[in-house]
N, C-alpha and C. Protein backbone atom coordinates (compact mmCIF):
# COMPACT_ATOMS: atom_id res chain seq x y z
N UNK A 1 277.55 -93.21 -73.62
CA UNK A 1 278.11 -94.12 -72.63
C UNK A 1 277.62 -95.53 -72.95
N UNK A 2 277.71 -96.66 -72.59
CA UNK A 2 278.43 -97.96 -72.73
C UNK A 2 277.64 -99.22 -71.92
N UNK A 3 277.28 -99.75 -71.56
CA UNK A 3 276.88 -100.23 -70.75
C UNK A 3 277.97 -100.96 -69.76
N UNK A 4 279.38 -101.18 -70.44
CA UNK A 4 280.53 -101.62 -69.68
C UNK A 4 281.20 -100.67 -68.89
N UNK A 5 280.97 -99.41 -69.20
CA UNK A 5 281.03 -98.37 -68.85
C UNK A 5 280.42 -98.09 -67.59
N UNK A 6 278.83 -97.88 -67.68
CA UNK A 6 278.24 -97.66 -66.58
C UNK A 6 278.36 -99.08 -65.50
N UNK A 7 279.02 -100.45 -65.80
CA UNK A 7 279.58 -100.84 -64.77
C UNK A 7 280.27 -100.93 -63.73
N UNK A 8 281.39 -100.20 -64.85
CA UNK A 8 283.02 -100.28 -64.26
C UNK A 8 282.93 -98.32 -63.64
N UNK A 9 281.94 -97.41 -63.66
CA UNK A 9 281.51 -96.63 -62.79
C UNK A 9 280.71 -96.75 -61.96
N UNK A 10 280.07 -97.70 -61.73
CA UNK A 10 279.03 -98.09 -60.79
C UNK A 10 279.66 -99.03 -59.89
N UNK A 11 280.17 -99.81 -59.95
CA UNK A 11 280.31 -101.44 -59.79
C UNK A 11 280.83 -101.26 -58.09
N UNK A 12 282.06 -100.48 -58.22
CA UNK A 12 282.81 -100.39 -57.07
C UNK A 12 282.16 -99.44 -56.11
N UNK A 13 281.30 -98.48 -56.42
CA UNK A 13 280.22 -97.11 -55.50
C UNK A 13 279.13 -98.24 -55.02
N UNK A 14 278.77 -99.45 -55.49
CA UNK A 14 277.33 -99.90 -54.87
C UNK A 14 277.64 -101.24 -54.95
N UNK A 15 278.74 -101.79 -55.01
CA UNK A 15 279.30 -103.22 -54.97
C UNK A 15 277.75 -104.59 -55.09
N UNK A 16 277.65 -105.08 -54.14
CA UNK A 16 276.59 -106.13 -54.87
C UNK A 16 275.31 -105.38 -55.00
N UNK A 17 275.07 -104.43 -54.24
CA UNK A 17 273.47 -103.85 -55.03
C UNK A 17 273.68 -103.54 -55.80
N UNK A 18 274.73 -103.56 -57.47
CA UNK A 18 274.28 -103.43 -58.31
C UNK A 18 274.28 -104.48 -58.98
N UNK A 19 273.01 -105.06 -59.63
CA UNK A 19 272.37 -106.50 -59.92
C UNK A 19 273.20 -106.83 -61.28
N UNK A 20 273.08 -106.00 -62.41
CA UNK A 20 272.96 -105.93 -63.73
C UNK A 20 273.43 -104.56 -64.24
N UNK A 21 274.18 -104.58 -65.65
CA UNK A 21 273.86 -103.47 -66.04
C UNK A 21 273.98 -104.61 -67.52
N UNK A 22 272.94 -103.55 -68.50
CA UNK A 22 272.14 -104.33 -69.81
C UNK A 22 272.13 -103.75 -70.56
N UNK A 23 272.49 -104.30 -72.10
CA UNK A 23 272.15 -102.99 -73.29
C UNK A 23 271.06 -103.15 -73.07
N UNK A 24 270.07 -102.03 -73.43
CA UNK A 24 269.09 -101.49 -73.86
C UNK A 24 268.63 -100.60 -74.63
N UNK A 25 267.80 -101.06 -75.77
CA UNK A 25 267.99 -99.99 -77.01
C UNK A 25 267.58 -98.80 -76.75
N UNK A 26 267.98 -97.73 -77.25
CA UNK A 26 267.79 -96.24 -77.04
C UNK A 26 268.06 -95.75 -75.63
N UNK A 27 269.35 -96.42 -74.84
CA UNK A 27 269.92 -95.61 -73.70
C UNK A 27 271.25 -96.19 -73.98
N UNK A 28 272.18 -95.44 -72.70
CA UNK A 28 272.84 -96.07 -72.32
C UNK A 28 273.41 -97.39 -71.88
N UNK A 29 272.05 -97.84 -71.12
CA UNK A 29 271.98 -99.13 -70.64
C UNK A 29 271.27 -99.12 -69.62
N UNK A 30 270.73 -100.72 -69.42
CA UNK A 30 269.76 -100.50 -68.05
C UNK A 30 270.58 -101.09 -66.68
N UNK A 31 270.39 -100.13 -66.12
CA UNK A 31 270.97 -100.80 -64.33
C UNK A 31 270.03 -101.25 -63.79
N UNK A 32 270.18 -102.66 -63.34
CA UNK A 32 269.13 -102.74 -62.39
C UNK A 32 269.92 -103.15 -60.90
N UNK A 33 269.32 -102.91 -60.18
CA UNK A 33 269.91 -102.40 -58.44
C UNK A 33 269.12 -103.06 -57.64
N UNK A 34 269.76 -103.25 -56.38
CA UNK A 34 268.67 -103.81 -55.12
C UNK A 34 268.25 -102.49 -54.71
N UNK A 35 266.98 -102.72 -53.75
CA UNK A 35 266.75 -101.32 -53.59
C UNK A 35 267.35 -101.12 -52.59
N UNK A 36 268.31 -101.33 -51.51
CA UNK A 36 269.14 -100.73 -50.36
C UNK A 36 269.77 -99.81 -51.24
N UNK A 37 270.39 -100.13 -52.41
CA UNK A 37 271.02 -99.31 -53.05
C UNK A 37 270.53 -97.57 -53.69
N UNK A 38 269.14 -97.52 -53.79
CA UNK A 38 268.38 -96.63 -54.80
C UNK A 38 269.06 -95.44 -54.40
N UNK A 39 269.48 -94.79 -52.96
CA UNK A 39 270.22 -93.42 -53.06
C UNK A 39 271.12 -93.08 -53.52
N UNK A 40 272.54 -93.95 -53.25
CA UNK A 40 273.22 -94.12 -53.42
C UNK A 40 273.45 -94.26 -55.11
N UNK A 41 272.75 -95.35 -55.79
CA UNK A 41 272.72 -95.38 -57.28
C UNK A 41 272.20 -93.78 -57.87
N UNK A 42 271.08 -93.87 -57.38
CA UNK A 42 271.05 -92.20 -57.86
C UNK A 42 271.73 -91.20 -57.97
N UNK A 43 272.68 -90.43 -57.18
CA UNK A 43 273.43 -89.88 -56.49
C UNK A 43 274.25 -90.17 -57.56
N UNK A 44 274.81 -91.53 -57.46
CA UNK A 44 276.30 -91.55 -58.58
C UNK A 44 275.65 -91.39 -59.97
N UNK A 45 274.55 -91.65 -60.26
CA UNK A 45 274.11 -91.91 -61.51
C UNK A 45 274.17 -89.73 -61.69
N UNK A 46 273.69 -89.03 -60.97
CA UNK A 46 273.65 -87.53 -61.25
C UNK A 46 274.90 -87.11 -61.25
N UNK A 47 275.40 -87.15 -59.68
CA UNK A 47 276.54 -86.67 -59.59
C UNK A 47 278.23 -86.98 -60.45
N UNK A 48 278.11 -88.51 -60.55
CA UNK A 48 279.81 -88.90 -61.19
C UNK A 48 279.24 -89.16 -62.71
N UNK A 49 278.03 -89.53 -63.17
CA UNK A 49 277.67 -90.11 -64.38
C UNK A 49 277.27 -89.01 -65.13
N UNK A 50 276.59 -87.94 -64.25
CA UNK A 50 276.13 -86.18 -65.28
C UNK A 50 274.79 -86.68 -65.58
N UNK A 51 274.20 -87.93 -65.40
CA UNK A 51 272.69 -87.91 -65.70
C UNK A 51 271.86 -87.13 -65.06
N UNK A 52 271.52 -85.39 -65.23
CA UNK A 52 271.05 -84.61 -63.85
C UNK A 52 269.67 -84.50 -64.37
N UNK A 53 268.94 -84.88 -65.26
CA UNK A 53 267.51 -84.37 -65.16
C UNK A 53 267.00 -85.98 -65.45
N UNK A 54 266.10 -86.57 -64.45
CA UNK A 54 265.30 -87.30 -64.59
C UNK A 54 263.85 -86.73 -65.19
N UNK A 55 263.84 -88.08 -66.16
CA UNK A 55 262.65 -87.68 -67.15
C UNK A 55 261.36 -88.64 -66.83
N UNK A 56 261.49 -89.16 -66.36
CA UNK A 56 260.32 -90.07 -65.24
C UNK A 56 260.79 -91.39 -64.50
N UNK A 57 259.48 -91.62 -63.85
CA UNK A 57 259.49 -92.45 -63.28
C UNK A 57 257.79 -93.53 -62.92
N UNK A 58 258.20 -95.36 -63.14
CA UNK A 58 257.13 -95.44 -63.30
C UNK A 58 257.26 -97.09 -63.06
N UNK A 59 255.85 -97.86 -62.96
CA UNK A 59 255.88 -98.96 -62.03
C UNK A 59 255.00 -99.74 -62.71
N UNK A 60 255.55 -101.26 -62.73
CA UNK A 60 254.33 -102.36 -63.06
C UNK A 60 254.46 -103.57 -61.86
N UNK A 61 253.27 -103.74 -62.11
CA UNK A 61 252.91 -105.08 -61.39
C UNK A 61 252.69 -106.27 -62.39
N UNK A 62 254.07 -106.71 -61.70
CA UNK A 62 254.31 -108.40 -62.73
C UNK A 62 253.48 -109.11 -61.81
N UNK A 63 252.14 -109.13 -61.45
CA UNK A 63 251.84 -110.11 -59.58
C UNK A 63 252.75 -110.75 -59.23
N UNK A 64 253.68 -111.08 -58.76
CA UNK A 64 254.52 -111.60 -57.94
C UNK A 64 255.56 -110.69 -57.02
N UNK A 65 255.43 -109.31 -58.66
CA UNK A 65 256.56 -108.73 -58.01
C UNK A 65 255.89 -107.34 -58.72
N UNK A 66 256.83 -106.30 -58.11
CA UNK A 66 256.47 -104.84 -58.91
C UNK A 66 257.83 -104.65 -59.54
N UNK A 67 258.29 -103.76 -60.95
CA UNK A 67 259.23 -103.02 -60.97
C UNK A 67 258.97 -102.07 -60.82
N UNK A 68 260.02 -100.86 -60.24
CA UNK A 68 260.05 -99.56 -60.31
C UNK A 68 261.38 -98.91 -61.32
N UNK A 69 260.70 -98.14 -62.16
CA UNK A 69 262.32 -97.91 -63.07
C UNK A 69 262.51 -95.95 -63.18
N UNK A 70 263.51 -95.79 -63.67
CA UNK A 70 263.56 -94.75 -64.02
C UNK A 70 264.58 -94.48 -64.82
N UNK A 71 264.03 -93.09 -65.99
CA UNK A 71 264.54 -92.93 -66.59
C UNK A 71 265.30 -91.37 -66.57
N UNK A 72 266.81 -91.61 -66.71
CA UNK A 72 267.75 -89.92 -66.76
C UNK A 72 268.26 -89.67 -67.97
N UNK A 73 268.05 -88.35 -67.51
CA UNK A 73 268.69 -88.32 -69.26
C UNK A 73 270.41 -87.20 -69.15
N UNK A 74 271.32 -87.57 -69.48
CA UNK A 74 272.50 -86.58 -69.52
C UNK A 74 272.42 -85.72 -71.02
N UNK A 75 273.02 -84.17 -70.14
CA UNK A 75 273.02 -83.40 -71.42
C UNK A 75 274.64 -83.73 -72.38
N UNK A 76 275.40 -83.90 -70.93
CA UNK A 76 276.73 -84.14 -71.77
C UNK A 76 276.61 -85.39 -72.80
N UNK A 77 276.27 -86.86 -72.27
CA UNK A 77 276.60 -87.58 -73.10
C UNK A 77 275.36 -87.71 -73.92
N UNK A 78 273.87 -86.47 -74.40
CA UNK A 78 273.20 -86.96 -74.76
C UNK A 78 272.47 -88.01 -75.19
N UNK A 79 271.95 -89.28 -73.91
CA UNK A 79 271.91 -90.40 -73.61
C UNK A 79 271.11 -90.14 -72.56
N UNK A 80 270.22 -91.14 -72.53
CA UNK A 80 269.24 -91.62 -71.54
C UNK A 80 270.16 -93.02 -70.90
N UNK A 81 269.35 -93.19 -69.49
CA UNK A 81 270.22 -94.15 -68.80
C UNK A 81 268.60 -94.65 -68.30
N UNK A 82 268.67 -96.34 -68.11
CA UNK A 82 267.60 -96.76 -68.16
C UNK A 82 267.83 -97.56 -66.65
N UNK A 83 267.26 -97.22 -65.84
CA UNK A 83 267.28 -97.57 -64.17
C UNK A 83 266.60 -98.82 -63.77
N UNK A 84 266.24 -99.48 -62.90
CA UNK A 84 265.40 -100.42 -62.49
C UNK A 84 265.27 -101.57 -61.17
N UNK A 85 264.36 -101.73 -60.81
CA UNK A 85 264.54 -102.83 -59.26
C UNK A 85 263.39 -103.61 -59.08
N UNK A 86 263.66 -104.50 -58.78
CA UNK A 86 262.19 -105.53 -58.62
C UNK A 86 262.15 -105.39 -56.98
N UNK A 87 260.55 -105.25 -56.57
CA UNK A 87 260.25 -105.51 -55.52
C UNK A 87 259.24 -106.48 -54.93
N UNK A 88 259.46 -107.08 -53.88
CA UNK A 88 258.11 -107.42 -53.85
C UNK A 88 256.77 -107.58 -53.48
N UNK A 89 255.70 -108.15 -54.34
CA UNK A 89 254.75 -107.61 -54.08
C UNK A 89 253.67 -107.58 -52.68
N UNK A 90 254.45 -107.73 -52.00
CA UNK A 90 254.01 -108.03 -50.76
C UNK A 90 254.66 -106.83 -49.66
N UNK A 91 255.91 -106.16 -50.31
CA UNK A 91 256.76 -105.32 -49.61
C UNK A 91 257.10 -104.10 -50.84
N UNK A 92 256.24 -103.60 -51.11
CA UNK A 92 256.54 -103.06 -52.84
C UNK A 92 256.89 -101.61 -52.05
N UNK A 93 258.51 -101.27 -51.39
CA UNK A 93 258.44 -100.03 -51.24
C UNK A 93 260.07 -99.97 -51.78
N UNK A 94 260.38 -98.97 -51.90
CA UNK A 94 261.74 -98.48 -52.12
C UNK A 94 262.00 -96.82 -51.90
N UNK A 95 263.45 -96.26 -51.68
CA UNK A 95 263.54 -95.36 -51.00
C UNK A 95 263.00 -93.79 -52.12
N UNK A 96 262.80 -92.97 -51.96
CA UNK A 96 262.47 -91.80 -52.67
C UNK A 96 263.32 -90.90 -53.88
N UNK A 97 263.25 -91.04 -54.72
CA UNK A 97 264.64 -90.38 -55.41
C UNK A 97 264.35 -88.79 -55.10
N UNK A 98 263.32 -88.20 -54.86
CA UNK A 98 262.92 -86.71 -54.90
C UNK A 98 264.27 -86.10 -54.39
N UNK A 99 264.89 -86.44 -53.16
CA UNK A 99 266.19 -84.99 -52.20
C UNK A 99 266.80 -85.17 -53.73
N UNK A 100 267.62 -86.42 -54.76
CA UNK A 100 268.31 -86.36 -55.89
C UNK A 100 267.64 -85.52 -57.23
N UNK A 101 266.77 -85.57 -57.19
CA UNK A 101 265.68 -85.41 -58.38
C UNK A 101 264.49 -84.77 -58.12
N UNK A 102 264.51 -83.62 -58.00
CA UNK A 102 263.22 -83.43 -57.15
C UNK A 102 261.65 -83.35 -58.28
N UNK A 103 261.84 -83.48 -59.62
CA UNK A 103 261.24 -83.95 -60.21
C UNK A 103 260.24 -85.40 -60.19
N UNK A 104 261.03 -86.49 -59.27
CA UNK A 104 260.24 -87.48 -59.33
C UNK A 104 259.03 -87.26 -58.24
N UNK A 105 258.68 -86.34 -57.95
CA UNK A 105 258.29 -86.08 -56.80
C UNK A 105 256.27 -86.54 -57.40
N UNK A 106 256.11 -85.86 -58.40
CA UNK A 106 254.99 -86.32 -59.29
C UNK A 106 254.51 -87.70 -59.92
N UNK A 107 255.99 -88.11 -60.05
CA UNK A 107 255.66 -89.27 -60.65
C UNK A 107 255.88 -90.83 -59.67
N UNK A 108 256.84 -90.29 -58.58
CA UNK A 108 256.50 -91.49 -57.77
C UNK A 108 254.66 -91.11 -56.94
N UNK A 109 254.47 -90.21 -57.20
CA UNK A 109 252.82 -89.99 -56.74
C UNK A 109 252.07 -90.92 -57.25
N UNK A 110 251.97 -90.48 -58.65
CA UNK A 110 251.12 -91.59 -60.15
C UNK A 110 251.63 -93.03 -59.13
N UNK A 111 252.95 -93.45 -59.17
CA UNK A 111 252.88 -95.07 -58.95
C UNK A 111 252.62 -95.53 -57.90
N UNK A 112 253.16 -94.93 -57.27
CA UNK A 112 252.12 -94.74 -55.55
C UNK A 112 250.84 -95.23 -55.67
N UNK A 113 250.04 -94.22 -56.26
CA UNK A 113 248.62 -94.53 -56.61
C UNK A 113 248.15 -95.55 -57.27
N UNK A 114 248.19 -95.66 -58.44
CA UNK A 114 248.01 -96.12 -59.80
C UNK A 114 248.54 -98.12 -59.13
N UNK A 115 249.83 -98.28 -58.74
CA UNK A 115 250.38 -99.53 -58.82
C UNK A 115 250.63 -100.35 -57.26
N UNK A 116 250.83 -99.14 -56.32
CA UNK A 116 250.58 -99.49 -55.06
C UNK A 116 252.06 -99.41 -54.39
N UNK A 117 253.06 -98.60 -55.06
CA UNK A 117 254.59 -98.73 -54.69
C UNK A 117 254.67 -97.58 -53.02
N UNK A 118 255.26 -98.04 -52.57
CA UNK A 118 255.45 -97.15 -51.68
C UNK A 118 257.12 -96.28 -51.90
N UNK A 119 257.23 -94.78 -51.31
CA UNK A 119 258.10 -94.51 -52.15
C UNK A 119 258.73 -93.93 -50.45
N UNK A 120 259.80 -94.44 -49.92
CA UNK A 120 260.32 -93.93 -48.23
C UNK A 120 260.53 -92.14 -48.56
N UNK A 121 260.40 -91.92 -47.40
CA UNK A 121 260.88 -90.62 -47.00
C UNK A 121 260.26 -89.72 -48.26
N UNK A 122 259.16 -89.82 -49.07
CA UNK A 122 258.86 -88.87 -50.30
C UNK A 122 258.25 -87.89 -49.63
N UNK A 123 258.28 -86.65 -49.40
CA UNK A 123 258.09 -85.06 -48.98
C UNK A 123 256.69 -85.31 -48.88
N UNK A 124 255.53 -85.79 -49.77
CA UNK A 124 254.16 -85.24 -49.81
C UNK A 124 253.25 -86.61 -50.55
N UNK A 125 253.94 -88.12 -50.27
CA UNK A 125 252.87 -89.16 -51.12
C UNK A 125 251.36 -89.15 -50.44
N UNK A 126 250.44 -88.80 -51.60
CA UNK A 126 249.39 -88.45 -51.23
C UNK A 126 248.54 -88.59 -52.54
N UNK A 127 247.65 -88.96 -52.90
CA UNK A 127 246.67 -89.33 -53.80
C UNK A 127 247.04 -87.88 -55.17
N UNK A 128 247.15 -88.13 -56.29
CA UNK A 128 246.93 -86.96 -57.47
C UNK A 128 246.13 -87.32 -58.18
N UNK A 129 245.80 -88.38 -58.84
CA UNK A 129 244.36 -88.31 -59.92
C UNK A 129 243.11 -88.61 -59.37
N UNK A 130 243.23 -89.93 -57.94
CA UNK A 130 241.95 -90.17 -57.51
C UNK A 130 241.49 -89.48 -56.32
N UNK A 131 240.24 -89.46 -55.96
CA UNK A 131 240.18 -88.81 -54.49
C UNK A 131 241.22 -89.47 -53.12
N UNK A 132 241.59 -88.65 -52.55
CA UNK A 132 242.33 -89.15 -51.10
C UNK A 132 241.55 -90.29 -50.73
N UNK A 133 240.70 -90.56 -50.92
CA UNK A 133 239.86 -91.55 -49.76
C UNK A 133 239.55 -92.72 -50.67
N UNK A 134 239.77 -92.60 -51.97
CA UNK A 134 239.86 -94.12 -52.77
C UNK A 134 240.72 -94.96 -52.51
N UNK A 135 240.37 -96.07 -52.54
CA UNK A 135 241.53 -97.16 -51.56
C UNK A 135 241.86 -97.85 -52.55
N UNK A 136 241.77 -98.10 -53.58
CA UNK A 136 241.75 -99.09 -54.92
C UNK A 136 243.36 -98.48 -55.73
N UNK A 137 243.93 -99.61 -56.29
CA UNK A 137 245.65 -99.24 -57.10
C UNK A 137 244.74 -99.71 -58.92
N UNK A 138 244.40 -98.59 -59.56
CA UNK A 138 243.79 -99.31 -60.97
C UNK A 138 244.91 -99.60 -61.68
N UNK A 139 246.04 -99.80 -61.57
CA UNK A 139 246.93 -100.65 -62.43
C UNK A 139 247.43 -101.90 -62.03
N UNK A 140 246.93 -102.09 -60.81
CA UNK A 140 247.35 -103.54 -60.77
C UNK A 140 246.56 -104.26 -61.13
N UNK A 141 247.32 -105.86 -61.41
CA UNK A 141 246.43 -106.58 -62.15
C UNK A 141 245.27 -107.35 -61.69
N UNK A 142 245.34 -107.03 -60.37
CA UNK A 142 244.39 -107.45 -59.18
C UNK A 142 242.90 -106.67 -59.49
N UNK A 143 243.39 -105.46 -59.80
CA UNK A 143 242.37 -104.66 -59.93
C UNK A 143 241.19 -105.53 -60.88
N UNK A 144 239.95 -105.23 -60.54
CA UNK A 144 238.79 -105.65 -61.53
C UNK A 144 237.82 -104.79 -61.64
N UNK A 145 237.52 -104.75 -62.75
CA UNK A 145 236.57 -103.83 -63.28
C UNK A 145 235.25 -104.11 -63.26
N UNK A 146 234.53 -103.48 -62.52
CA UNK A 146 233.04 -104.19 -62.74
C UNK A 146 232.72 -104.82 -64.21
N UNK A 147 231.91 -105.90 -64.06
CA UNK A 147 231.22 -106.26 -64.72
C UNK A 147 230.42 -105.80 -65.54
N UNK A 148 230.38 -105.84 -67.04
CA UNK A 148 228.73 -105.30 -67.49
C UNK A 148 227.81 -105.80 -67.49
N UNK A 149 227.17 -104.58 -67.34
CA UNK A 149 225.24 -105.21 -66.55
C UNK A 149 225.07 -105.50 -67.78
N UNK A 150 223.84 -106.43 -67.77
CA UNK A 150 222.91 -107.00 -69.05
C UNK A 150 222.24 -105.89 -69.10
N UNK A 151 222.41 -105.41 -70.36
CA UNK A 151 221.54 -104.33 -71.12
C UNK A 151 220.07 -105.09 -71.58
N UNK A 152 218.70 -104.30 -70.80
CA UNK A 152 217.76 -105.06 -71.66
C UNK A 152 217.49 -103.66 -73.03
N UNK A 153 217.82 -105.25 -74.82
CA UNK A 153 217.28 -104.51 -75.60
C UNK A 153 215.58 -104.01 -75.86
N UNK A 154 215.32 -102.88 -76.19
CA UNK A 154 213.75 -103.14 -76.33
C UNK A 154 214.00 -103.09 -77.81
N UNK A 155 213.14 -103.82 -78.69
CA UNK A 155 212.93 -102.70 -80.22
C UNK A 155 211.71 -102.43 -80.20
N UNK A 156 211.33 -101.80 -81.14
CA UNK A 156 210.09 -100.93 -81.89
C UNK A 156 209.41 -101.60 -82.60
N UNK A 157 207.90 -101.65 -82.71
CA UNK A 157 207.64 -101.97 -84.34
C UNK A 157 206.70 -100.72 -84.77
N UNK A 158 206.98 -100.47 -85.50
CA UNK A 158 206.99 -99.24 -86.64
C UNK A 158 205.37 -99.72 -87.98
């Protein structure tokens, strides 16, 4: 598929939430969407487009803003389709793809955690690599890493 393609199938199902659609090397193309749109884009992207197995999902913090993207892959048109939405970083949530995909269910966890995205209506967002009670996002760029202590050297004399 095309990237003019995944317009002129998209364009009219999500009218201005859909922002962009972009070549991008090794997919189909990238959509990027407002997020009012994310069910809805999903939905057509499985249901009318055949992209049915999402192969992840995952988040950066530009500080100003977060993206959240994802990637599907169709068996028919063997093609990945390359997803995407800026949010911001002050309001970094968007709706859940899991009821479409119930695969992302893991990986909006990771960005949850890891970047600080909030993911609406997700079945179970809840801490997976760090303890529940760590309050810290280590991928944002906010994040800081302690400092290293001054090592005192001793030497020897021999």
């Amino acid at each position: 598929m095309r990237p003019e393609l995944l317009r002129e199938r998209l364009g009219p199902l999500l009218g201005p939430r859909l922002l962009a659609v972009e070549p991008f090397d090794g997919t189909a193309g990238r959509v990027r969407f407002a997020r009012e749109g994310a069910l809805d884009l999903f939905r057509a992207v499985r249901d009318d487009l055949g992209y049915r197995h999402l192969a992840m999902v995952g988040a950066v913090d530009w500080v100003d803003h977060r993206e959240v993207f994802y990637v599907a892959w169709s068996d028919q048109e063997r093609d990945y389709v390359f997803l995407s939405t800026d949010l911001p970083a002050n309001d970094a949530h968007v709706e859940s793809a899991t009821p479409v995909w119930p695969a992302a269910n893991w990986h909006e966890r990771e960005a949850f955690e890891m970047v600080d995205v909030r993911f609406d209506h997700h079945p179970d967002l809840r801490h997976l690599l760090t303890p529940e009670e760590y309050a810290f996002h280590p991928l944002l760029r906010s994040f800081k890493l302690h400092e290293p202590e001054e090592l005192e050297v001793k030497t020897r004399n021999v």
